[in-house]
PDB file of N, CA and C in Angstrom:
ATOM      1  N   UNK A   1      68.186  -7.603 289.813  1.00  0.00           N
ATOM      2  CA  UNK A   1      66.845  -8.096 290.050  1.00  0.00           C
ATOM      3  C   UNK A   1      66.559  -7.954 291.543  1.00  0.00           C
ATOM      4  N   UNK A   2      65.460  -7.297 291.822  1.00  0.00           N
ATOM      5  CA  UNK A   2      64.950  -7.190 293.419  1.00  0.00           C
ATOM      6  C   UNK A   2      64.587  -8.417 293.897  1.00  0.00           C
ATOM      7  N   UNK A   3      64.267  -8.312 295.401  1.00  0.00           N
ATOM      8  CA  UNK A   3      63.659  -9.471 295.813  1.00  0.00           C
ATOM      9  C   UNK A   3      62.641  -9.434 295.215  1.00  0.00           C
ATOM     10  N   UNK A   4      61.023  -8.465 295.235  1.00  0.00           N
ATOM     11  CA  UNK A   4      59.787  -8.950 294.365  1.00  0.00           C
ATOM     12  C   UNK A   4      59.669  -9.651 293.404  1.00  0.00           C
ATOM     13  N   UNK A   5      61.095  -9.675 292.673  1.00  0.00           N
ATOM     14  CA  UNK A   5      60.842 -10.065 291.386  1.00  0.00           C
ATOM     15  C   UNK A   5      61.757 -11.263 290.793  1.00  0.00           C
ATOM     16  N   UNK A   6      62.269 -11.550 291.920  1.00  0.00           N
ATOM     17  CA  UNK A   6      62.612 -13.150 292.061  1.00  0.00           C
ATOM     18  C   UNK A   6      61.784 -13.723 292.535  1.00  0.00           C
ATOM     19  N   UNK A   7      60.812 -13.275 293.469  1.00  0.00           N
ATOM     20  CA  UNK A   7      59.333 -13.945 293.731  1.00  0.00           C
ATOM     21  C   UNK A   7      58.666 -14.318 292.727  1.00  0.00           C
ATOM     22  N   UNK A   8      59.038 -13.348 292.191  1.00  0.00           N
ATOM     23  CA  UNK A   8      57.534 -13.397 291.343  1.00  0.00           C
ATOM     24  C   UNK A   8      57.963 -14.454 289.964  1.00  0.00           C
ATOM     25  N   UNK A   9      59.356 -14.595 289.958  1.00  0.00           N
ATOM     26  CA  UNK A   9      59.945 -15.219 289.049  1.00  0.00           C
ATOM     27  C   UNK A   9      59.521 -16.820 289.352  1.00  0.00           C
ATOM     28  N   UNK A  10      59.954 -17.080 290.404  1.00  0.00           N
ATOM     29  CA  UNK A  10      59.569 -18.207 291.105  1.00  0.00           C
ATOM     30  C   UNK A  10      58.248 -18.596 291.406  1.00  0.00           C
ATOM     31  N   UNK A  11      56.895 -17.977 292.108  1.00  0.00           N
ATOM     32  CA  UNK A  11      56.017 -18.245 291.569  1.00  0.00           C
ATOM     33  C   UNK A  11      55.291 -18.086 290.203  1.00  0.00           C
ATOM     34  N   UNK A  12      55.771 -17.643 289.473  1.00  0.00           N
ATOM     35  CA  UNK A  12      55.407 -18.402 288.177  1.00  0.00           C
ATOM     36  C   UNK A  12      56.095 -19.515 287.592  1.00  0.00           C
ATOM     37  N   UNK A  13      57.027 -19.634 287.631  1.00  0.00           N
ATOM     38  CA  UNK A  13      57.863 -21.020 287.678  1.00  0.00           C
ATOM     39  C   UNK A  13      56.885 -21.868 288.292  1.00  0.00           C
ATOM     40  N   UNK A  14      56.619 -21.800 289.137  1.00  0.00           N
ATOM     41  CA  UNK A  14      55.912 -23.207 290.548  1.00  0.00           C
ATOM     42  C   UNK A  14      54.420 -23.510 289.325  1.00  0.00           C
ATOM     43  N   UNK A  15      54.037 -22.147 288.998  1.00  0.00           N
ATOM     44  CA  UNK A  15      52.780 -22.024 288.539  1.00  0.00           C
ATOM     45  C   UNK A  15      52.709 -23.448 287.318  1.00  0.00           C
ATOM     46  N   UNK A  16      53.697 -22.818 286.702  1.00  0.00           N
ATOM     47  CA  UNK A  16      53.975 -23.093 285.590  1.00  0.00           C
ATOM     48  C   UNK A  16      54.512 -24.704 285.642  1.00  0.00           C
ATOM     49  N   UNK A  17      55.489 -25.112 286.611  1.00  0.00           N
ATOM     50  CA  UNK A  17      55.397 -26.421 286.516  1.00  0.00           C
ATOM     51  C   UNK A  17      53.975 -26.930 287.146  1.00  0.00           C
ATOM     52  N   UNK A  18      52.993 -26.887 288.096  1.00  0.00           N
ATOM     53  CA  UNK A  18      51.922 -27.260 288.322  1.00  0.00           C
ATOM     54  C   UNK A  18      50.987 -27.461 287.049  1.00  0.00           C
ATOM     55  N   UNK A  19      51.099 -26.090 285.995  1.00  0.00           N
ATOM     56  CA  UNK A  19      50.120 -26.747 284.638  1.00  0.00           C
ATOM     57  C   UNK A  19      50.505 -27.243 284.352  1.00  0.00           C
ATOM     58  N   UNK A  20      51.844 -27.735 283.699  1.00  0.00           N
ATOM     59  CA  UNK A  20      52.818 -29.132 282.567  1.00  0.00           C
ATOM     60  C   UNK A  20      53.175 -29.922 283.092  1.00  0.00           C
ATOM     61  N   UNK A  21      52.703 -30.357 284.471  1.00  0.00           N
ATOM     62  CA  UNK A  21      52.711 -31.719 285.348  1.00  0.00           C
ATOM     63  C   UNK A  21      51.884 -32.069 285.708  1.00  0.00           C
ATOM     64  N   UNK A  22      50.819 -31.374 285.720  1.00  0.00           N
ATOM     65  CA  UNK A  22      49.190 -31.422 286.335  1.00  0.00           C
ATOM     66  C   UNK A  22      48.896 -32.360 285.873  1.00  0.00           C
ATOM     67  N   UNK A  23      48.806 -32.373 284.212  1.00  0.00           N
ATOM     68  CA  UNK A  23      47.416 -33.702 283.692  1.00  0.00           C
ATOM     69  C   UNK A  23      48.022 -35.120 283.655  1.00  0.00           C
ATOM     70  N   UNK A  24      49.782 -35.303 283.924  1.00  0.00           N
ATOM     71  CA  UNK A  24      50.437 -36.638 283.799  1.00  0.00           C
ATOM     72  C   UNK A  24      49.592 -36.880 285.715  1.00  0.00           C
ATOM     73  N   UNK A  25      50.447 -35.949 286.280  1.00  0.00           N
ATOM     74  CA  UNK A  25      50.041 -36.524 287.770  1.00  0.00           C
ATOM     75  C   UNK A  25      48.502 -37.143 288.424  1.00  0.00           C
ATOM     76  N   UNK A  26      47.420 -35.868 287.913  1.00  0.00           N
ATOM     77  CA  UNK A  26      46.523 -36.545 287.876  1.00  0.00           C
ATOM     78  C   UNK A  26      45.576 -37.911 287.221  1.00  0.00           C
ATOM     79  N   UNK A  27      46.454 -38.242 286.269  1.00  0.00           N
ATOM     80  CA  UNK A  27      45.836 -39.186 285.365  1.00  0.00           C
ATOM     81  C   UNK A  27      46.475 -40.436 285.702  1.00  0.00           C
ATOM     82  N   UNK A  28      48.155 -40.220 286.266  1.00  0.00           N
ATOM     83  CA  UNK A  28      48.462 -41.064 287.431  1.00  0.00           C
ATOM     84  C   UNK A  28      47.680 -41.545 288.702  1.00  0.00           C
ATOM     85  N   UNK A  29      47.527 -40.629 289.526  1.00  0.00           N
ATOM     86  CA  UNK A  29      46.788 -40.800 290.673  1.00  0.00           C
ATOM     87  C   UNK A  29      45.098 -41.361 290.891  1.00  0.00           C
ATOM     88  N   UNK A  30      44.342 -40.626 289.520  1.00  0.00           N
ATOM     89  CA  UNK A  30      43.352 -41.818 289.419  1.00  0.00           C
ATOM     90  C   UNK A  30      43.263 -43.225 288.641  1.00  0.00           C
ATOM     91  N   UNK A  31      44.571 -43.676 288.231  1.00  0.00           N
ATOM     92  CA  UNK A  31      44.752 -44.539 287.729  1.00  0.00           C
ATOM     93  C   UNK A  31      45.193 -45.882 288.674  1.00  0.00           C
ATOM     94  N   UNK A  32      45.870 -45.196 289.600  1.00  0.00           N
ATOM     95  CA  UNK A  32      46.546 -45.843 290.654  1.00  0.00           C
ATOM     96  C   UNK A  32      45.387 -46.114 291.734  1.00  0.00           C
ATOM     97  N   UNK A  33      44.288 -45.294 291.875  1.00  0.00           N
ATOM     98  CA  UNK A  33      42.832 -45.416 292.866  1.00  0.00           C
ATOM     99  C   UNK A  33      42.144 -46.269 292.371  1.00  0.00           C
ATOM    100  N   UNK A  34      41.779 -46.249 291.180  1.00  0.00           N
ATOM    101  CA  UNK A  34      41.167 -47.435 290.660  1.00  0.00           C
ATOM    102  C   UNK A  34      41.933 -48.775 290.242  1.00  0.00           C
ATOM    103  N   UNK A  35      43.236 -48.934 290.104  1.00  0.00           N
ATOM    104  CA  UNK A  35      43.682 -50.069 290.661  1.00  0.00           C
ATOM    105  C   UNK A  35      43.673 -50.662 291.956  1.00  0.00           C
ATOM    106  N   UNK A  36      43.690 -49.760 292.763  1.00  0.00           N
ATOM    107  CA  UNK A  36      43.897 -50.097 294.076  1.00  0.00           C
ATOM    108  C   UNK A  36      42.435 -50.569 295.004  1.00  0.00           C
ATOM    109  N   UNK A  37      41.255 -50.311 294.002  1.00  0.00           N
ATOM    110  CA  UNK A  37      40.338 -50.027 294.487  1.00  0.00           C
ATOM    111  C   UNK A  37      39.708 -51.647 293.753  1.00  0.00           C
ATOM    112  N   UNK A  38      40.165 -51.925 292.673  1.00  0.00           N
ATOM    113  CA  UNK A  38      40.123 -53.366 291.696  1.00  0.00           C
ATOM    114  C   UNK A  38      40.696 -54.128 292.439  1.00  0.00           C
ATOM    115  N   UNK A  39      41.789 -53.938 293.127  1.00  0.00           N
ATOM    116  CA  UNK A  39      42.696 -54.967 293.920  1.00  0.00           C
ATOM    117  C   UNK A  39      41.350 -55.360 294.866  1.00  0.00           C
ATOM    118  N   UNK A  40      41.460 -54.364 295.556  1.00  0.00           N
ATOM    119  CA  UNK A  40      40.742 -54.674 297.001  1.00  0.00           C
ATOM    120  C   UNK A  40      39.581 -55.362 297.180  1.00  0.00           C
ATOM    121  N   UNK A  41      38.321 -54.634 295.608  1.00  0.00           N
ATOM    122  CA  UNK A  41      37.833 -55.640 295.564  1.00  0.00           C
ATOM    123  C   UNK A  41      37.727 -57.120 295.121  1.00  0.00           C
ATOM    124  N   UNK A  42      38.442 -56.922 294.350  1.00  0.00           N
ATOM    125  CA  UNK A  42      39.016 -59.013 294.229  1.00  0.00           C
ATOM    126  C   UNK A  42      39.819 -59.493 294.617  1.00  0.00           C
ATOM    127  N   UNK A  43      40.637 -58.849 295.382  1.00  0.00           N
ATOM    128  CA  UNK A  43      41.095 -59.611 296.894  1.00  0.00           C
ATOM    129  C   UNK A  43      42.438 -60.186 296.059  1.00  0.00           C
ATOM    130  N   UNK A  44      43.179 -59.695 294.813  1.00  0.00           N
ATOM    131  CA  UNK A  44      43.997 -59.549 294.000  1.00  0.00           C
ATOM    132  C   UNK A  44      45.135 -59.106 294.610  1.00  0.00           C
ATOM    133  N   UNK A  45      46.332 -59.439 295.300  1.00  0.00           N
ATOM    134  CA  UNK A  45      47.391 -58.210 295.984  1.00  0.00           C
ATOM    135  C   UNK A  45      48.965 -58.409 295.398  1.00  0.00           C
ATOM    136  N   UNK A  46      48.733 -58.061 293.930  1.00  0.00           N
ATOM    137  CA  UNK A  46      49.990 -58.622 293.340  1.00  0.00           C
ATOM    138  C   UNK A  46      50.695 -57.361 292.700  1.00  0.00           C
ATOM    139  N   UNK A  47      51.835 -56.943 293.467  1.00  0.00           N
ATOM    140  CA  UNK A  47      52.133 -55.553 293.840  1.00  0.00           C
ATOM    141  C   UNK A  47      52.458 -54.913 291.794  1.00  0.00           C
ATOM    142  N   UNK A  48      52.638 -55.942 291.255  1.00  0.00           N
ATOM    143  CA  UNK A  48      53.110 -55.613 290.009  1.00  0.00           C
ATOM    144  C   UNK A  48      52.066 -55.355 289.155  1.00  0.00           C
ATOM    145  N   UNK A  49      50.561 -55.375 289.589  1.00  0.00           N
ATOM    146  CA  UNK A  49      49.411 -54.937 288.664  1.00  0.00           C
ATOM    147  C   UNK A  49      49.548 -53.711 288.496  1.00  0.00           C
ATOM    148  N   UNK A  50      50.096 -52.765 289.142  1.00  0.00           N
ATOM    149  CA  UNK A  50      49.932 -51.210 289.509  1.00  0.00           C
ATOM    150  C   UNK A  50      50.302 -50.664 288.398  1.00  0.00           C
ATOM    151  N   UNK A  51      51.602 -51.557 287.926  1.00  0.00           N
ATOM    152  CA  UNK A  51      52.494 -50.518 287.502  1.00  0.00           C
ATOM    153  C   UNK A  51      52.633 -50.613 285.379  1.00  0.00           C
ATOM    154  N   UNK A  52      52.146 -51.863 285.238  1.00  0.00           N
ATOM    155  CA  UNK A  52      51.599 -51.927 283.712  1.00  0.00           C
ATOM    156  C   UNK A  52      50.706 -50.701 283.330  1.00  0.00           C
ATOM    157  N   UNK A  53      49.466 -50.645 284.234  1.00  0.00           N
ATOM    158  CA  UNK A  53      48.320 -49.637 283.500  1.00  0.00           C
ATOM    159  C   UNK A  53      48.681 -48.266 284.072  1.00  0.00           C
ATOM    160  N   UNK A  54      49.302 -47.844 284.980  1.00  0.00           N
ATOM    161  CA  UNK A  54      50.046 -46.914 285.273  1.00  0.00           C
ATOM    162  C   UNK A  54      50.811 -46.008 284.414  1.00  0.00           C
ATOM    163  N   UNK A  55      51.808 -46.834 284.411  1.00  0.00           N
ATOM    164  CA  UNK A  55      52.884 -46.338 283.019  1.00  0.00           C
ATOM    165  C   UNK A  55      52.400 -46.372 281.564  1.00  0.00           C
ATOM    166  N   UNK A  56      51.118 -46.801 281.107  1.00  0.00           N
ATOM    167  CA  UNK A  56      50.499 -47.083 279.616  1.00  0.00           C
ATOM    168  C   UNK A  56      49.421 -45.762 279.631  1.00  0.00           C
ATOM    169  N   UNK A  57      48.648 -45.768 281.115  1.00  0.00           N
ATOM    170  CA  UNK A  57      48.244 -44.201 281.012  1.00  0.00           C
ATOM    171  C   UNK A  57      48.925 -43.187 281.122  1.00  0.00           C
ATOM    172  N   UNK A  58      49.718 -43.142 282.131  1.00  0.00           N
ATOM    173  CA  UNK A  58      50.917 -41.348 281.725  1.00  0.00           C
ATOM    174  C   UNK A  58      51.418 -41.604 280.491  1.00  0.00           C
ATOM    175  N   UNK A  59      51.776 -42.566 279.947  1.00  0.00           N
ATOM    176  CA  UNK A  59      52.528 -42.584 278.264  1.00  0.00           C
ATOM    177  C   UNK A  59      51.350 -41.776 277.174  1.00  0.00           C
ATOM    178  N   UNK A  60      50.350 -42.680 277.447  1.00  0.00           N
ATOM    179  CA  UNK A  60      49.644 -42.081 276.523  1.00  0.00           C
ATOM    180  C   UNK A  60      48.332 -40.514 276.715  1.00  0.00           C
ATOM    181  N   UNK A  61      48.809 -40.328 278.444  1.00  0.00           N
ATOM    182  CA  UNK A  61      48.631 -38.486 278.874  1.00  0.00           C
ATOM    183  C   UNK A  61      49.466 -37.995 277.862  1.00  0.00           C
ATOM    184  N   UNK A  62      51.080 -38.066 278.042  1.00  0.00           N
ATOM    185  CA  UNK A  62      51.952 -37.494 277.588  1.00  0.00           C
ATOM    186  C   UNK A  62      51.498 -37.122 275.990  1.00  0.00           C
ATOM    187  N   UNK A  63      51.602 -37.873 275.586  1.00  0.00           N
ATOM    188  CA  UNK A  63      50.966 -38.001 273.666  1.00  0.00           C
ATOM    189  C   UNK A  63      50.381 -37.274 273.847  1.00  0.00           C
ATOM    190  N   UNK A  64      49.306 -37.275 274.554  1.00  0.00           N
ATOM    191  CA  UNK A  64      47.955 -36.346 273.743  1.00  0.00           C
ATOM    192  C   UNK A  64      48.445 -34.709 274.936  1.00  0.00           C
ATOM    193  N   UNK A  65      48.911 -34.890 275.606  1.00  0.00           N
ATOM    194  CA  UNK A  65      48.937 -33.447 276.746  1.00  0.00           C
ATOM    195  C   UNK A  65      50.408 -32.835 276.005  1.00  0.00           C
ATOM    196  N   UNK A  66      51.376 -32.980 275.279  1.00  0.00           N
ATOM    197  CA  UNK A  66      52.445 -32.869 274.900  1.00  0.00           C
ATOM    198  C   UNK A  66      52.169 -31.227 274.680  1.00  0.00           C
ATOM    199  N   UNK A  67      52.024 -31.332 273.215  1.00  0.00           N
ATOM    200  CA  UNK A  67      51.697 -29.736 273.000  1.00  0.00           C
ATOM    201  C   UNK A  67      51.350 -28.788 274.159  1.00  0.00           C
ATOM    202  N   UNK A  68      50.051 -28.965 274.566  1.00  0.00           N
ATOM    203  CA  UNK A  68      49.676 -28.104 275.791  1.00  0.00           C
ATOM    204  C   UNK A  68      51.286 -27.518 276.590  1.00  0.00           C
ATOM    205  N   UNK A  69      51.953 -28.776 277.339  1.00  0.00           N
ATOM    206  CA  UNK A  69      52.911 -28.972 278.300  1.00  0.00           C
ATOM    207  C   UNK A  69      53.869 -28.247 277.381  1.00  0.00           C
ATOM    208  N   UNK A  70      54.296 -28.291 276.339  1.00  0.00           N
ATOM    209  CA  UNK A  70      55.396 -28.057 275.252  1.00  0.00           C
ATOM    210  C   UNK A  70      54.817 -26.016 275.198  1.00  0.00           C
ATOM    211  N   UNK A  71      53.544 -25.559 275.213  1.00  0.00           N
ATOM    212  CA  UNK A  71      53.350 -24.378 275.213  1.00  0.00           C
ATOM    213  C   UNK A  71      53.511 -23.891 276.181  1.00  0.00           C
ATOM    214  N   UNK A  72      53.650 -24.228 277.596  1.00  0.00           N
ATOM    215  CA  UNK A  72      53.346 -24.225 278.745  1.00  0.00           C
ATOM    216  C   UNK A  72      54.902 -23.375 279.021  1.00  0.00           C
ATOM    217  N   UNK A  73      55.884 -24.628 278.859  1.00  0.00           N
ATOM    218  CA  UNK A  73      57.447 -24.137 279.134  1.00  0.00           C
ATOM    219  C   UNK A  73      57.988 -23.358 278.382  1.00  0.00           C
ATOM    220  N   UNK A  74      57.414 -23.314 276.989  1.00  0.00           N
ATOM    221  CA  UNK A  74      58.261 -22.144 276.253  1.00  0.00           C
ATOM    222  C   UNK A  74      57.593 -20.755 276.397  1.00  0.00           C
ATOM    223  N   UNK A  75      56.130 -20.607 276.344  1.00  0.00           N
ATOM    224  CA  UNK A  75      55.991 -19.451 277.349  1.00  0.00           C
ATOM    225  C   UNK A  75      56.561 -18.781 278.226  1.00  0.00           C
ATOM    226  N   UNK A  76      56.408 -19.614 278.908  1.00  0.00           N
ATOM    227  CA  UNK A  76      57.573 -19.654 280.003  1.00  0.00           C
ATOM    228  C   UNK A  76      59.173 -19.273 279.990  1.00  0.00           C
ATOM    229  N   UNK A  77      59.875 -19.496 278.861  1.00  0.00           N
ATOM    230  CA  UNK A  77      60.899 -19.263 279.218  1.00  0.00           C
ATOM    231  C   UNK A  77      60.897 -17.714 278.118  1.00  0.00           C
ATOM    232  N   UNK A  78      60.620 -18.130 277.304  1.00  0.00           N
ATOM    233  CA  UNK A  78      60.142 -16.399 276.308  1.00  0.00           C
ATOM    234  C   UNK A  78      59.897 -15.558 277.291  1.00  0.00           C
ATOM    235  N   UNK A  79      58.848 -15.691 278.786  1.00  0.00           N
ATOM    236  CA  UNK A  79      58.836 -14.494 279.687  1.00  0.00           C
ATOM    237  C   UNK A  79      60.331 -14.411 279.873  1.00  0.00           C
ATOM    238  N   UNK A  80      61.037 -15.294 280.600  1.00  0.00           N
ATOM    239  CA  UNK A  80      62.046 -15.163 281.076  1.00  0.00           C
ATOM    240  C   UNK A  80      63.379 -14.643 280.198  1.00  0.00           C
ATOM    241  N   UNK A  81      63.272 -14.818 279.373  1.00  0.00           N
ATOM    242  CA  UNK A  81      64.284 -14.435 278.164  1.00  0.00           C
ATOM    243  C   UNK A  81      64.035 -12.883 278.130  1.00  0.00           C
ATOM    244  N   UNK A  82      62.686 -12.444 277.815  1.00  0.00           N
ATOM    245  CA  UNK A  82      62.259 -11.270 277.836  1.00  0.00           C
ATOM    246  C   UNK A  82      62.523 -10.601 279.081  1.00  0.00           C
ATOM    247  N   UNK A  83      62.685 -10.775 280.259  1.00  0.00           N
ATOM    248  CA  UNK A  83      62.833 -10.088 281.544  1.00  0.00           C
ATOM    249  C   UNK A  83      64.327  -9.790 281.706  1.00  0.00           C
ATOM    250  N   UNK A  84      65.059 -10.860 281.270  1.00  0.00           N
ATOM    251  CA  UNK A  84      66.501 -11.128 280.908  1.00  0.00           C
ATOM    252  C   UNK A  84      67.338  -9.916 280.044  1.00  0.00           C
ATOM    253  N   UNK A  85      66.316 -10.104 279.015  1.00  0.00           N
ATOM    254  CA  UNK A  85      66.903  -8.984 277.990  1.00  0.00           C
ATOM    255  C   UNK A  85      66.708  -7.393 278.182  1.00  0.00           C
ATOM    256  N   UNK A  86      65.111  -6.743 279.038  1.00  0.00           N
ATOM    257  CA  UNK A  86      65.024  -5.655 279.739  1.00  0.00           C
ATOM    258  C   UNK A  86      66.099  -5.123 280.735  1.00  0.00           C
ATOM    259  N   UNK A  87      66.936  -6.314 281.180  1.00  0.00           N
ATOM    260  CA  UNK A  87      67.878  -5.695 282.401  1.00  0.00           C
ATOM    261  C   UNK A  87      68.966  -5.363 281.627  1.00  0.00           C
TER     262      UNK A  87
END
């Protein structure tokens, strides 16, 4: 395998974990803004609110984003199997 094509191996890898982590992380991060943003305005600072509705939304990203994420990596590795088996 050349260098190009360990690049290229690797950015699609990167690619590829960015789509099948994308919709947990983001659904994290505005979950965590609008807690933080509930805190502030009711003057609420009880470090353990965060982390109930936090973990109940990525659980239930996961459920419904599964498949997607589940097509995502085996794609993924079928390229790689396939590139595997050409050499």
């Amino acid at each position: 395998m050349t260098g190009p094509e360990v690049l290229d191996v690797a950015r699609e890898g990167i690619v590829t974990l960015v789509l099948a982590a994308g919709p947990v992380m983001v659904v994290g991060l505005v979950v965590g803004v609008i807690i933080g943003l509930l805190q502030a305005v009711t003057q609420i600072q009880e470090a353990t609110l965060v982390y109930v509705p936090k973990i109940l939304a990525i659980f239930a990203t996961m459920l419904i984003a599964f498949p997607f994420m589940g097509s995502q990596l085996s794609g993924f590795w079928a390229r790689i199997i396939v590139r595997i088996a050409a050499e």
